[in-house]
Protein backbone atom coordinates (compact mmCIF):
# COMPACT_ATOMS: atom_id res chain seq x y z
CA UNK A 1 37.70 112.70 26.33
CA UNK A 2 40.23 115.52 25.58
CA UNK A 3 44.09 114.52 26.26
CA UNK A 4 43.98 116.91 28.99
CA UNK A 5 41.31 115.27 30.95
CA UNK A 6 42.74 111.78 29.52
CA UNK A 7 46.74 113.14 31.47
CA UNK A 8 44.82 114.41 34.48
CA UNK A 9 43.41 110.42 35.12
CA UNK A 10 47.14 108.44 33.75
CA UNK A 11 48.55 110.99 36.77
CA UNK A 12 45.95 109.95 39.16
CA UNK A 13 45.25 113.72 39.39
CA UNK A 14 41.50 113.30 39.38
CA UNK A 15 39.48 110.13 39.78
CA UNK A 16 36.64 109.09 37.31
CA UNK A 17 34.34 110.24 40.54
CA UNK A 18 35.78 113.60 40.47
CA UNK A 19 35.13 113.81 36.95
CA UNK A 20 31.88 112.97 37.32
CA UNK A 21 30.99 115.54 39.73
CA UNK A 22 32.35 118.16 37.89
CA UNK A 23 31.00 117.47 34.53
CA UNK A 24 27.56 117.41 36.18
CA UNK A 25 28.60 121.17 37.68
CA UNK A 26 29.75 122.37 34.43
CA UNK A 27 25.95 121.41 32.85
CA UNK A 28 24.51 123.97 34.97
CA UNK A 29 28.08 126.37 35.19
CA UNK A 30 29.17 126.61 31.57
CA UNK A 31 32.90 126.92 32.54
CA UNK A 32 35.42 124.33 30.86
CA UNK A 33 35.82 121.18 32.77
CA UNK A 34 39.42 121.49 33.93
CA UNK A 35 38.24 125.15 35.45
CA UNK A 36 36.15 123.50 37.44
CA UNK A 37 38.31 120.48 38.83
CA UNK A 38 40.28 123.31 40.11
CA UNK A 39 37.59 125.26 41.44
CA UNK A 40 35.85 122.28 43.23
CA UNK A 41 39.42 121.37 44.97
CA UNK A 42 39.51 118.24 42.88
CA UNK A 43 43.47 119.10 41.30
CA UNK A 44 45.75 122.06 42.24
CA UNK A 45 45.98 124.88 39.55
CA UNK A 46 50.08 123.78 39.87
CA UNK A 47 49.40 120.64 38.86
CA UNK A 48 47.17 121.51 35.85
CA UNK A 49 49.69 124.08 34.50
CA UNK A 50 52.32 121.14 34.53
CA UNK A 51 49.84 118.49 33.09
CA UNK A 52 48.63 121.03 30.09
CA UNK A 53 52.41 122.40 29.61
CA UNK A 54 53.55 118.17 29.32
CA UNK A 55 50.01 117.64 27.00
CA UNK A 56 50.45 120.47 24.88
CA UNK A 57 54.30 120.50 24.81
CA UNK A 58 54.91 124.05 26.05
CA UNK A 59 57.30 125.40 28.99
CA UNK A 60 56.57 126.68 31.96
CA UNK A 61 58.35 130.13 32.90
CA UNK A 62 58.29 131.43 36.22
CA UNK A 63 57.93 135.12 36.02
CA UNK A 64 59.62 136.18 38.38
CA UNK A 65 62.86 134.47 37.98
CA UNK A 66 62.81 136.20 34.20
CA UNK A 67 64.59 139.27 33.47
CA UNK A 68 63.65 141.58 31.14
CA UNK A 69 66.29 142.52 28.78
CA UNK A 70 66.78 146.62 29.25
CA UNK A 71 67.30 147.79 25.52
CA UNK A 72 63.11 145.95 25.65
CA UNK A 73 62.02 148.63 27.98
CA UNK A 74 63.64 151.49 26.28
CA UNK A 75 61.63 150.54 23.11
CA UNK A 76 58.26 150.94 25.30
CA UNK A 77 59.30 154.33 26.87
């Protein structure tokens, strides 16, 4: 299994049911597995971010709470 997948169980994000289902949906979909734990309702796309930011040892930024330094926007005018 891929760490991701391997994080989403140790959190008792998904059960090995729910990963069942949705690997037998992605034969037939094509998408990547944790698009589709999402999409089926299985694990919140929150909780996902979080798990892959932890796995892959990568911050999260919220947007909106970022400011954008002036002198950046001058250079794109």
């Amino acid at each position: 299994m891929s760490p991701l997948i391997d994080a989403l169980i140790k959190e008792n994000l998904v059960t090995q049911e729910q990963l069942s289902d949705a690997r037998n949906k992605q034969v037939g979909a094509k998408k990547p597995l944790h698009e589709l734990l999402v999409e089926m309702g299985f694990i919140k796309e929150e909780d996902l971010i979080k798990v892959s930011a932890k796995v892959f040892n990568m911050p999260i930024l919220d947007l909106n709470k970022e400011t954008i330094d002036s002198a950046a926007i001058e250079l794109i005018s």
